[in-house]
PDB file of N, CA and C in Angstrom:
ATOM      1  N   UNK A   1      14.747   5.495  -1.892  1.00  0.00           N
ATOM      2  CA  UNK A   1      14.361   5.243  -0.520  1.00  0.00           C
ATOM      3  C   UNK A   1      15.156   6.181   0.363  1.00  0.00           C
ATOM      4  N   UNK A   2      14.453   6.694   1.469  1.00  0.00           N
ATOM      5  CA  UNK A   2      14.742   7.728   2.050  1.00  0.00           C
ATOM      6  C   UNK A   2      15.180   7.108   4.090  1.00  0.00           C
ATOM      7  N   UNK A   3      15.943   7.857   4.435  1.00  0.00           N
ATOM      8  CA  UNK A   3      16.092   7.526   5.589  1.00  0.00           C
ATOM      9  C   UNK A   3      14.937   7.329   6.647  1.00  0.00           C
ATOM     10  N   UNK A   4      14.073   8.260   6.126  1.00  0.00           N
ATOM     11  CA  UNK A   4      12.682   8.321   6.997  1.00  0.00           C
ATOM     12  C   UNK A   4      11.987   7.209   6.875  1.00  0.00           C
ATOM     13  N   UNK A   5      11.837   6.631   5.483  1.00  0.00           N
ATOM     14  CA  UNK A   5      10.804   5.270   5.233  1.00  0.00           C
ATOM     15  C   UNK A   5      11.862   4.259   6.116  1.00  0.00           C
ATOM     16  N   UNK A   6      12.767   3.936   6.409  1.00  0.00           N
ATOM     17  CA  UNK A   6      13.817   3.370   6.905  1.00  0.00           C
ATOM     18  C   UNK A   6      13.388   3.270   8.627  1.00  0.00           C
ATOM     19  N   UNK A   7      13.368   4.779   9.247  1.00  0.00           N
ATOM     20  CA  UNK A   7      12.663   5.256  10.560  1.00  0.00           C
ATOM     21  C   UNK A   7      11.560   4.483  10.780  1.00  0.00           C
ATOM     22  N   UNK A   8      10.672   4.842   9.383  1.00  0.00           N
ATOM     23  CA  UNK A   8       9.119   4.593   9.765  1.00  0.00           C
ATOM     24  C   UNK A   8       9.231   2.875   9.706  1.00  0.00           C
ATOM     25  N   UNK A   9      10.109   2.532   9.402  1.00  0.00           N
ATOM     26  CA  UNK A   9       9.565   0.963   9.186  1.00  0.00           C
ATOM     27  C   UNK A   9      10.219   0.291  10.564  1.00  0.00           C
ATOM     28  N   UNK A  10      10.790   1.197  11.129  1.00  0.00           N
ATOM     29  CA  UNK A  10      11.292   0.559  12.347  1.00  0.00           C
ATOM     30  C   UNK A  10      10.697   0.667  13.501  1.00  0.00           C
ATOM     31  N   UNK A  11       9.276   1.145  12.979  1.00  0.00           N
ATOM     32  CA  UNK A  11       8.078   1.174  13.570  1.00  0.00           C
ATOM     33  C   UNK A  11       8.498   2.535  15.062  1.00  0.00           C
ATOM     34  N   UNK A  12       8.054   3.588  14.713  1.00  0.00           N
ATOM     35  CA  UNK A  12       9.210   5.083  15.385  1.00  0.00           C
ATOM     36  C   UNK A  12       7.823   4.754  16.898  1.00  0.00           C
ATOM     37  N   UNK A  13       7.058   4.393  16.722  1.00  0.00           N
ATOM     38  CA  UNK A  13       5.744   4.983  17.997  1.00  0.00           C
ATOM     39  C   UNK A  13       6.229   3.552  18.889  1.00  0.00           C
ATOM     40  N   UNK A  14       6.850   3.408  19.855  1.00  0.00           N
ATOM     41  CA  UNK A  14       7.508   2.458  20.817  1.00  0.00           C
ATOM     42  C   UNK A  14       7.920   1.216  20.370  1.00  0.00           C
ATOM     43  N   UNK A  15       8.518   1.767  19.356  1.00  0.00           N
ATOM     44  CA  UNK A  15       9.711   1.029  18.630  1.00  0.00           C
ATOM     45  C   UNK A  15       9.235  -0.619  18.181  1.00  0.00           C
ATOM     46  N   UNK A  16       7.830  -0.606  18.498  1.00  0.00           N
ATOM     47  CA  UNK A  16       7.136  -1.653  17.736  1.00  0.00           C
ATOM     48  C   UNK A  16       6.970  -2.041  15.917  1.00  0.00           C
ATOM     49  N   UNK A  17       6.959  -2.837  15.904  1.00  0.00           N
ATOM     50  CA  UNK A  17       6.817  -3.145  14.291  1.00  0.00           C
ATOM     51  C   UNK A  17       5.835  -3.604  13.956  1.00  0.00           C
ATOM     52  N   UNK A  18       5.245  -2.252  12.934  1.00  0.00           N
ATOM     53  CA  UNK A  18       4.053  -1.920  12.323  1.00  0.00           C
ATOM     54  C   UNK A  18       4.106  -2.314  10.937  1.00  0.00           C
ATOM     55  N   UNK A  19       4.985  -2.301  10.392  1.00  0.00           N
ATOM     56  CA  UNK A  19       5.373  -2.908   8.726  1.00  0.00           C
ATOM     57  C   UNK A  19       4.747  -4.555   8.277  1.00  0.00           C
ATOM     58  N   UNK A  20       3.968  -4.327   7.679  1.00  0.00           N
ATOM     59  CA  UNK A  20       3.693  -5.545   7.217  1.00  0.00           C
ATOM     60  C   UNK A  20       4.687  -6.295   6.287  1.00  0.00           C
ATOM     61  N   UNK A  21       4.517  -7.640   5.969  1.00  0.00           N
ATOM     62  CA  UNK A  21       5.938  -8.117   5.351  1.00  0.00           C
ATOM     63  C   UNK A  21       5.443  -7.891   3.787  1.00  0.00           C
ATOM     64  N   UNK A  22       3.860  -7.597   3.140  1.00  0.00           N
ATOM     65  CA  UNK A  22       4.592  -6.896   1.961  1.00  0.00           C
ATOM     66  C   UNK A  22       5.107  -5.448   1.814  1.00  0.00           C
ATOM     67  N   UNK A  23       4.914  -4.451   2.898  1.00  0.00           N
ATOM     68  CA  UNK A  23       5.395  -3.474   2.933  1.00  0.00           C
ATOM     69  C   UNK A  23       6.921  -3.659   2.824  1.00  0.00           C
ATOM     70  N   UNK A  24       7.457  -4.778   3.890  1.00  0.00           N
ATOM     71  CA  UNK A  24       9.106  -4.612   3.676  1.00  0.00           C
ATOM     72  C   UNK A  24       9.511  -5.566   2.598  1.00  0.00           C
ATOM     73  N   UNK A  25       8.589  -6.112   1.865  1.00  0.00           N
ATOM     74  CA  UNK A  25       9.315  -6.574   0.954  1.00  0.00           C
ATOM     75  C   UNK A  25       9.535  -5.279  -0.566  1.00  0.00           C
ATOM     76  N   UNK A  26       8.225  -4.889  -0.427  1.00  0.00           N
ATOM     77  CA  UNK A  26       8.550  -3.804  -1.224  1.00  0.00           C
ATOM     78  C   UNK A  26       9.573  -2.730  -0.976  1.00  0.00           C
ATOM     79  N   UNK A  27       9.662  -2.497  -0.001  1.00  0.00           N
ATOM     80  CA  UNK A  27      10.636  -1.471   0.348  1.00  0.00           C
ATOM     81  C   UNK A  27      11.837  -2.247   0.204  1.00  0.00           C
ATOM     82  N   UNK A  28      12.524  -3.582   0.405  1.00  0.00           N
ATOM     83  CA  UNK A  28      13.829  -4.061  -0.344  1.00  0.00           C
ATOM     84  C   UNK A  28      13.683  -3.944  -1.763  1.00  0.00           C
ATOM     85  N   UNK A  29      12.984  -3.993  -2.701  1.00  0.00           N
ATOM     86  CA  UNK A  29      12.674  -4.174  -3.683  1.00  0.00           C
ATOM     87  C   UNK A  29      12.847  -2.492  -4.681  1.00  0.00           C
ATOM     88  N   UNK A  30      12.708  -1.641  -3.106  1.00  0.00           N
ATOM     89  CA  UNK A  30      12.664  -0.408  -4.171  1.00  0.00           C
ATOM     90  C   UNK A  30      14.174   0.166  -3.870  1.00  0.00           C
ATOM     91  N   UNK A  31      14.688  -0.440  -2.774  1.00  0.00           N
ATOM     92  CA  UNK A  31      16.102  -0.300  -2.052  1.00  0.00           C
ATOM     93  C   UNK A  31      16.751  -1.046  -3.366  1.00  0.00           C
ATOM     94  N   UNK A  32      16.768  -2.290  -3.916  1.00  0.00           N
ATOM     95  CA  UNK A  32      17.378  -3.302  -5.111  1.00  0.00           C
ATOM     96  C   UNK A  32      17.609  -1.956  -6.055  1.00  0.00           C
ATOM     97  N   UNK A  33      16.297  -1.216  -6.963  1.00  0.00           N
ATOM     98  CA  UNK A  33      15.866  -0.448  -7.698  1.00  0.00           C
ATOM     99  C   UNK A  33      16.769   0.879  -7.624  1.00  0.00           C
ATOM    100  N   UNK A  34      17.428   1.158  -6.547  1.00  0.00           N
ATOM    101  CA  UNK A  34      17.712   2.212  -6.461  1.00  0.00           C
ATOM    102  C   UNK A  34      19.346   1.842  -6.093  1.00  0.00           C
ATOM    103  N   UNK A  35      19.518   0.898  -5.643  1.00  0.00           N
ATOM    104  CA  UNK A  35      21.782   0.210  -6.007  1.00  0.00           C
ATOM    105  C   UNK A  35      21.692   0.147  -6.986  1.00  0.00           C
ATOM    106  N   UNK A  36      20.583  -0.855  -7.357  1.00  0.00           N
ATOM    107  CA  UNK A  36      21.007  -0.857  -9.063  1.00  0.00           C
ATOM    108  C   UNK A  36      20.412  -1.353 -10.160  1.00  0.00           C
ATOM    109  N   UNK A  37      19.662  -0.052 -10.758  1.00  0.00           N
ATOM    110  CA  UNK A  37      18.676  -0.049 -11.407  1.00  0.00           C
ATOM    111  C   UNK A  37      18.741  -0.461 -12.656  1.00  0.00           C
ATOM    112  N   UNK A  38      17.586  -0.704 -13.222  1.00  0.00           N
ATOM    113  CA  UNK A  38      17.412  -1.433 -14.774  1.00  0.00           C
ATOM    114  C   UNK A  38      17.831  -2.982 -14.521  1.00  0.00           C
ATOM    115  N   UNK A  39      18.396  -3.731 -15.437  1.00  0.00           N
ATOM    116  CA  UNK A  39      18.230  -4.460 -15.862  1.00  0.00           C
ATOM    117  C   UNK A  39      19.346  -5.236 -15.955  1.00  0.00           C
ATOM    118  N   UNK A  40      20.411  -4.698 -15.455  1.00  0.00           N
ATOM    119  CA  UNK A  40      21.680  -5.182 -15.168  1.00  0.00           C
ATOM    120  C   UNK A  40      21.661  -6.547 -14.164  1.00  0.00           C
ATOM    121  N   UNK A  41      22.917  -7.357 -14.557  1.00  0.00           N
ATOM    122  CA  UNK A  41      23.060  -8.610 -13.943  1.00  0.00           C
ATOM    123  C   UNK A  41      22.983  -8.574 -12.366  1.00  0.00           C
ATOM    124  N   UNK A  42      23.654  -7.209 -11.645  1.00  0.00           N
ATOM    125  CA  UNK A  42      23.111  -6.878  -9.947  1.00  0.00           C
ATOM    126  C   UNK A  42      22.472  -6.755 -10.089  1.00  0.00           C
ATOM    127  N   UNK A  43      21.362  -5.777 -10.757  1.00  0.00           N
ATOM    128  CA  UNK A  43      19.942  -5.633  -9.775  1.00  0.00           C
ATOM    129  C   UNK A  43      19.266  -6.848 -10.027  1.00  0.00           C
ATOM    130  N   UNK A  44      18.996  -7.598 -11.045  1.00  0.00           N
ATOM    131  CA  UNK A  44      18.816  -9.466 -10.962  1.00  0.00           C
ATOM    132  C   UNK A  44      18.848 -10.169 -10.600  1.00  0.00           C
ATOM    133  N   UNK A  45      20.324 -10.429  -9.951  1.00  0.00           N
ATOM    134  CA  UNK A  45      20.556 -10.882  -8.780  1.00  0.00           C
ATOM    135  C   UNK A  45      20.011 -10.523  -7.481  1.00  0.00           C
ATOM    136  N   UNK A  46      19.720  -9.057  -7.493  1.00  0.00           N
ATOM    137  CA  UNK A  46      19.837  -8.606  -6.049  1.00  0.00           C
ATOM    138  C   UNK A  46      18.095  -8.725  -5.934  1.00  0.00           C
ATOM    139  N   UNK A  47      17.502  -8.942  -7.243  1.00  0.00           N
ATOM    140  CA  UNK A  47      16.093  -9.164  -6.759  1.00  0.00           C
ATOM    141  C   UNK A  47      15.535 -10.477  -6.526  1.00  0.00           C
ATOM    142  N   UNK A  48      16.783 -11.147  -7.063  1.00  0.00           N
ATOM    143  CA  UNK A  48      16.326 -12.878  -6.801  1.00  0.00           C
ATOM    144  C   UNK A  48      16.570 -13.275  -6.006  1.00  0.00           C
ATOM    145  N   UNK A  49      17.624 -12.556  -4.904  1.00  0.00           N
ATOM    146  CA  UNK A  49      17.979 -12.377  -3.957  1.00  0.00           C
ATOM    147  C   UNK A  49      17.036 -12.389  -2.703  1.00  0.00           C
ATOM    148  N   UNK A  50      15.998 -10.778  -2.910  1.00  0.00           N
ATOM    149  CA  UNK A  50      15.110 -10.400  -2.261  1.00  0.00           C
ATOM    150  C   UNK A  50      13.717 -11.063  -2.339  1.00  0.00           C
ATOM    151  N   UNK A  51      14.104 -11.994  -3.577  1.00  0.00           N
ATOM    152  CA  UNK A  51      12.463 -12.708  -3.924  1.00  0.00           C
ATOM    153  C   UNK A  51      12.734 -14.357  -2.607  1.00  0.00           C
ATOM    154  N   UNK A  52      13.768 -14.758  -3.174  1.00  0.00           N
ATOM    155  CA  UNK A  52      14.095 -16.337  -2.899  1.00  0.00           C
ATOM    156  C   UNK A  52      14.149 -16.117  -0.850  1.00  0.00           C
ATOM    157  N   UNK A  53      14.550 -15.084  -0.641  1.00  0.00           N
ATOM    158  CA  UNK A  53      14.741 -15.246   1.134  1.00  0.00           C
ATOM    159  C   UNK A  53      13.125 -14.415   1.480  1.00  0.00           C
ATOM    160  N   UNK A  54      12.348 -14.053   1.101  1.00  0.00           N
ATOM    161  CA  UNK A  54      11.202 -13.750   1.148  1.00  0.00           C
ATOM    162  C   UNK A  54      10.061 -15.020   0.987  1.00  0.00           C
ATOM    163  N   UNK A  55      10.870 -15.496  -0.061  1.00  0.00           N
ATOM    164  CA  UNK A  55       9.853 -16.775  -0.554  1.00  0.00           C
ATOM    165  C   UNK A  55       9.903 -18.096   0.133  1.00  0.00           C
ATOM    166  N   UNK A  56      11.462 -18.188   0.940  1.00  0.00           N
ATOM    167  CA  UNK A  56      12.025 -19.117   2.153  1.00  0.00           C
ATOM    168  C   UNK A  56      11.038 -18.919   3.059  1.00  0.00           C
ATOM    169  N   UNK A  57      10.412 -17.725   3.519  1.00  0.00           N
ATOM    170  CA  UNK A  57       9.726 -17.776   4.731  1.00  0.00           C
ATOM    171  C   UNK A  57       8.584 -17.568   4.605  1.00  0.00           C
ATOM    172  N   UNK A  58       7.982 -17.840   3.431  1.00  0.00           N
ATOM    173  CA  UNK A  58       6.444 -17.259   3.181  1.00  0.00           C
ATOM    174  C   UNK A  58       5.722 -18.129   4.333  1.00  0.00           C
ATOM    175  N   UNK A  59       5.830 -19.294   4.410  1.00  0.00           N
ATOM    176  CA  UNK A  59       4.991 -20.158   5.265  1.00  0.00           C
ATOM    177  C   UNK A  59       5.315 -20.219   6.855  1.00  0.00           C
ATOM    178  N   UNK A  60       6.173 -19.018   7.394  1.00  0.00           N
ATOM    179  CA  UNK A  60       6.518 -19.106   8.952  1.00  0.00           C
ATOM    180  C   UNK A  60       5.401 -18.439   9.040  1.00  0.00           C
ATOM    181  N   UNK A  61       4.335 -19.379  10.526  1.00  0.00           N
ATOM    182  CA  UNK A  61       3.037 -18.762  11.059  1.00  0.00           C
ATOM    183  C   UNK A  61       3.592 -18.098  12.301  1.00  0.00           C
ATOM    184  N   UNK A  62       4.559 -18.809  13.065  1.00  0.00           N
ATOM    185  CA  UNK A  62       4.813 -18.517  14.499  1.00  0.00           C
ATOM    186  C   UNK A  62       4.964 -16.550  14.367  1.00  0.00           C
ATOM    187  N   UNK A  63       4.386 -15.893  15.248  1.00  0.00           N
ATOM    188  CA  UNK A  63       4.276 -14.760  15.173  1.00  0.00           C
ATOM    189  C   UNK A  63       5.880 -14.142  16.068  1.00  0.00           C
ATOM    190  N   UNK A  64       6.594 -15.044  16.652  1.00  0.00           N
ATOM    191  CA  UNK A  64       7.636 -14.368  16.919  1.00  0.00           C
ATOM    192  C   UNK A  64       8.615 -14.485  16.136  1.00  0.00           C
ATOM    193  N   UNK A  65       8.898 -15.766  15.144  1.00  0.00           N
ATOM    194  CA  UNK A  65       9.821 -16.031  14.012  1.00  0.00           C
ATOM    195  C   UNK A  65       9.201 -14.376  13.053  1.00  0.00           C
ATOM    196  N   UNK A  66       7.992 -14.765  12.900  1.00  0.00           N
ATOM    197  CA  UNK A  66       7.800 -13.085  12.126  1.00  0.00           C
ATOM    198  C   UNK A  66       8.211 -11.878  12.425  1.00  0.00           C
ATOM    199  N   UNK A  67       8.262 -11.936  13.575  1.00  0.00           N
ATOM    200  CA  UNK A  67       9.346 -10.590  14.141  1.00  0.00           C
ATOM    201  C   UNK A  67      10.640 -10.368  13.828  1.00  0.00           C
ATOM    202  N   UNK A  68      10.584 -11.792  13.769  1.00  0.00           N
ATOM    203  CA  UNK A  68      12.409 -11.803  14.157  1.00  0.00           C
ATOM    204  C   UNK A  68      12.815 -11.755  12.559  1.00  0.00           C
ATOM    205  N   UNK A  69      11.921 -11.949  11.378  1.00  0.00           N
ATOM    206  CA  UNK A  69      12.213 -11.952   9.997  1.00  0.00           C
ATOM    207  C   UNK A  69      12.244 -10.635  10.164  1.00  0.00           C
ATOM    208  N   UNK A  70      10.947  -9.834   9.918  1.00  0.00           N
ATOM    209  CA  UNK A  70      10.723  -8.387  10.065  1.00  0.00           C
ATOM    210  C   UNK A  70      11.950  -7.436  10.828  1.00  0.00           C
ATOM    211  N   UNK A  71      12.900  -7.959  11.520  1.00  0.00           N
ATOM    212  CA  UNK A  71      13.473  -6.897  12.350  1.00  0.00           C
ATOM    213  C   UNK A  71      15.013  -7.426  11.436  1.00  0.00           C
ATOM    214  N   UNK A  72      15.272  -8.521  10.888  1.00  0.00           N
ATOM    215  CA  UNK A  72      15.916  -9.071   9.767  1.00  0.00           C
ATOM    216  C   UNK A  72      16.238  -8.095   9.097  1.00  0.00           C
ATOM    217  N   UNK A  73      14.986  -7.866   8.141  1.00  0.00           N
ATOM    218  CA  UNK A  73      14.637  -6.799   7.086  1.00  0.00           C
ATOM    219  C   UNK A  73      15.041  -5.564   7.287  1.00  0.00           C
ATOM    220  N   UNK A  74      14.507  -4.952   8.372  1.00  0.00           N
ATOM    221  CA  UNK A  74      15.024  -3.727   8.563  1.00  0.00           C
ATOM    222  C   UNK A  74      16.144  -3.145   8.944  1.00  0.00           C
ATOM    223  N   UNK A  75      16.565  -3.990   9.603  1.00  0.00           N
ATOM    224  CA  UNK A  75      17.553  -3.973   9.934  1.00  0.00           C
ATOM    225  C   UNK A  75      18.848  -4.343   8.463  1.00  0.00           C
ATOM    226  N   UNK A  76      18.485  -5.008   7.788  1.00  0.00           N
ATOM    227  CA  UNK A  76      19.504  -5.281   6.566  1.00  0.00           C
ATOM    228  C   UNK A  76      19.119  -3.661   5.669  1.00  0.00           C
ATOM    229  N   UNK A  77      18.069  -2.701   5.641  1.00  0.00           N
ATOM    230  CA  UNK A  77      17.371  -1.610   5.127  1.00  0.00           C
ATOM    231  C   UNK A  77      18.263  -0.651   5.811  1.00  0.00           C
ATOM    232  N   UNK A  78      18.311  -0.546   7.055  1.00  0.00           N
ATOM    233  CA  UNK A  78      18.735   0.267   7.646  1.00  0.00           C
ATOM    234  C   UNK A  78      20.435   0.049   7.530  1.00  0.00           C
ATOM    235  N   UNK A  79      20.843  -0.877   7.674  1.00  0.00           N
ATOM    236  CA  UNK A  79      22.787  -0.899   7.533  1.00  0.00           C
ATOM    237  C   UNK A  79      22.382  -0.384   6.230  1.00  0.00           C
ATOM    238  N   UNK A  80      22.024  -0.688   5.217  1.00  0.00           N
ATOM    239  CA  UNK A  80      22.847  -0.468   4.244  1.00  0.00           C
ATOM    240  C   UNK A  80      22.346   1.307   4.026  1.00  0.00           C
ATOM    241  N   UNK A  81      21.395   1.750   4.674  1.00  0.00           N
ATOM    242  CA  UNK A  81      21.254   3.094   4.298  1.00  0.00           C
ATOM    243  C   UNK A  81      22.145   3.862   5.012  1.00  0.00           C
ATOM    244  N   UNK A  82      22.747   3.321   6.220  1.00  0.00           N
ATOM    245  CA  UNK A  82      23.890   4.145   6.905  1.00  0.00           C
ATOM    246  C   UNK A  82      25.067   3.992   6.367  1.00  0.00           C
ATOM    247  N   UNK A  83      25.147   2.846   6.021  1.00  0.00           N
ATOM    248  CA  UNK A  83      26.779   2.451   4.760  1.00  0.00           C
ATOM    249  C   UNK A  83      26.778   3.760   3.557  1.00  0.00           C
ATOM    250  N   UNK A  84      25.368   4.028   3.064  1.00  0.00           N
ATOM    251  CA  UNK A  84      25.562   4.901   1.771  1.00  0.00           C
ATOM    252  C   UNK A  84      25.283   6.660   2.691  1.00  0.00           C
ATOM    253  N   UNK A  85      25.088   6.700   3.883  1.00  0.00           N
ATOM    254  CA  UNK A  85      25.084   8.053   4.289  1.00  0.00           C
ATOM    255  C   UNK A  85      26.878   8.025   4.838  1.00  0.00           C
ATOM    256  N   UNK A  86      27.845   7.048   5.035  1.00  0.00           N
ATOM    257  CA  UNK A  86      28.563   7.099   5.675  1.00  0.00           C
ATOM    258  C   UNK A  86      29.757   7.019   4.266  1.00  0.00           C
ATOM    259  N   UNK A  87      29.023   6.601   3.578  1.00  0.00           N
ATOM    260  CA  UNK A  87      30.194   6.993   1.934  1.00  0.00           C
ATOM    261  C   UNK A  87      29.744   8.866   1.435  1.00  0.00           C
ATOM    262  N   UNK A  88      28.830   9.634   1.808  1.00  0.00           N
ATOM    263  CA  UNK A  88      28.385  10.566   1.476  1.00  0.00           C
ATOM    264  C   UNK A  88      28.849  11.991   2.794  1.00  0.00           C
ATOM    265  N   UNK A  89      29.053  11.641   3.919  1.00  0.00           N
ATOM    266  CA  UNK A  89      29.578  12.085   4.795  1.00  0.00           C
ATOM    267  C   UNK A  89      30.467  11.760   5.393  1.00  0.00           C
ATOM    268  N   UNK A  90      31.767  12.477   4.907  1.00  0.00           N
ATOM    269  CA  UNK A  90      33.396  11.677   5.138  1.00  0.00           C
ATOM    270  C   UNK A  90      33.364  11.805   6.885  1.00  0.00           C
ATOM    271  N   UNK A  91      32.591  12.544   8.127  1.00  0.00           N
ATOM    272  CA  UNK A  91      33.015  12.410   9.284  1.00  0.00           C
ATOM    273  C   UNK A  91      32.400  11.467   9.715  1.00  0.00           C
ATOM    274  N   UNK A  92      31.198  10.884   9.588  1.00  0.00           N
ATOM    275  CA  UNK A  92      30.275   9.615   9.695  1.00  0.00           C
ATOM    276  C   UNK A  92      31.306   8.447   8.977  1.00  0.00           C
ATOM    277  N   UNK A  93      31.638   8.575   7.772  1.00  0.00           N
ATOM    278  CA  UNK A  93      32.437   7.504   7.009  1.00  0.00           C
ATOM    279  C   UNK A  93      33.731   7.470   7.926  1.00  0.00           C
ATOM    280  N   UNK A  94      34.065   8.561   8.574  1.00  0.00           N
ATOM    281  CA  UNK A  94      35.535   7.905   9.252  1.00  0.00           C
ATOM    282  C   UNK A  94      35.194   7.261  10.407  1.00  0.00           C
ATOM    283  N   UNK A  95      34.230   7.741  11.161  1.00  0.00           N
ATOM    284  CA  UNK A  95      33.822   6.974  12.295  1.00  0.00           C
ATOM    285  C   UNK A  95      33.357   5.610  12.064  1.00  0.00           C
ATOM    286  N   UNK A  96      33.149   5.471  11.142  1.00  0.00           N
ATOM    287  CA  UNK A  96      32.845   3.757  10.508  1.00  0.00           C
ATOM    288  C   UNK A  96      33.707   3.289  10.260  1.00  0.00           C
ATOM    289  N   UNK A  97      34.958   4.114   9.258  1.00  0.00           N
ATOM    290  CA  UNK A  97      35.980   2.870   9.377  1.00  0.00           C
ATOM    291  C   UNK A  97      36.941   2.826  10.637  1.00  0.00           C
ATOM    292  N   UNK A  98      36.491   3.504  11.845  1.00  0.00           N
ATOM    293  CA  UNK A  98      37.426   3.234  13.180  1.00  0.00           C
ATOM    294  C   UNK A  98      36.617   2.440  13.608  1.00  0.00           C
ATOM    295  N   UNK A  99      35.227   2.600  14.026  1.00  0.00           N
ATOM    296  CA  UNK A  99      34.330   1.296  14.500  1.00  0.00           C
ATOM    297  C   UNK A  99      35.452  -0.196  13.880  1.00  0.00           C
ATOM    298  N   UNK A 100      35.046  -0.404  12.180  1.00  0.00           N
ATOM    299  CA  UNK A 100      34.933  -1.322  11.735  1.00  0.00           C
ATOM    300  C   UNK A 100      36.722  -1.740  12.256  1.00  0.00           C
ATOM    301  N   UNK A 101      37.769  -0.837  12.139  1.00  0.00           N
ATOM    302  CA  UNK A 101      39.338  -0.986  12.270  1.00  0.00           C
ATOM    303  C   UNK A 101      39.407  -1.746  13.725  1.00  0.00           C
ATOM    304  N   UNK A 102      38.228  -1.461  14.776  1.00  0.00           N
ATOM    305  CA  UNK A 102      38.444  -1.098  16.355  1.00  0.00           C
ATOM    306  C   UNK A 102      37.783  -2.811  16.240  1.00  0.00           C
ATOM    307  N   UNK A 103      37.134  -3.327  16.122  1.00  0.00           N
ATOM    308  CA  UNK A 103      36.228  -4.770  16.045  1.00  0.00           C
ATOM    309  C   UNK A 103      37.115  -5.724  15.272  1.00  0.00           C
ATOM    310  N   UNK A 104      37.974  -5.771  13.970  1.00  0.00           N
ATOM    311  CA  UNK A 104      38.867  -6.544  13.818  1.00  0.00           C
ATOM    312  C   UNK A 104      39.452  -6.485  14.685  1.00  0.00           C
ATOM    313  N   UNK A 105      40.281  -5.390  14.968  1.00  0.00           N
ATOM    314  CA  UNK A 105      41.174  -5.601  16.248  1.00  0.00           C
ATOM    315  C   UNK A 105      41.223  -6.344  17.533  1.00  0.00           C
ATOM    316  N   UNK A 106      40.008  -6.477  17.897  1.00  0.00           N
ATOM    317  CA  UNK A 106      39.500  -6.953  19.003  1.00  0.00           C
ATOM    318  C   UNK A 106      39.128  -8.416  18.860  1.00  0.00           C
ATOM    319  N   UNK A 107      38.822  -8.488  17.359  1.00  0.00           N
ATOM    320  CA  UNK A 107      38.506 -10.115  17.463  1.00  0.00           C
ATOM    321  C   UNK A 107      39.809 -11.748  17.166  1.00  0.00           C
TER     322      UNK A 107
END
């Protein structure tokens, strides 16, 4: 999974959300696939994970609870794709751990 599918699901044309919820479920699913692939006890977890809080809300009709799942999702898609661009780019990664140093501090 790429930063762009990440963009696109955050719906880029006035920041509306266009993603249907099996689109973002698949896209956690290929995000699981790609921390940690095969067959190992994480990615197992991490798909029973992605199945069981998917499967919690199968039956919300209210169309703003659906938003608010949907922006959930992407938003859990999107941290973690900046967590792994911010372990891959040490000046992004330091600015994260002063964010993260600067917010304990404060709390």
């Amino acid at each position: 999974m790429n930063p762009s599918s990440v963009a696109s699901a955050a719906g880029a044309a006035g920041g509306s959300l266009q993603r249907s919820s099996l689109q973002l479920y698949r896209d956690c699913l290929r995000l699981v696939n790609h921390v940690a692939p095969g067959s190992s006890p994480k990615a197992i977890a991490l798909r029973n994970l992605v199945r069981s809080e998917f499967h919690k809300s199968k039956d919300v009709k209210d169309e703003i609870q659906v938003e608010q799942l949907k922006n959930n999702a992407i938003r859990a898609l999107s941290n973690y794709m900046l967590y792994e661009s911010g372990s891959k780019d040490s000046k992004l990664g330091t600015a994260m751990h002063k964010f993260n140093d600067d917010v304990r501090r404060d709390s």
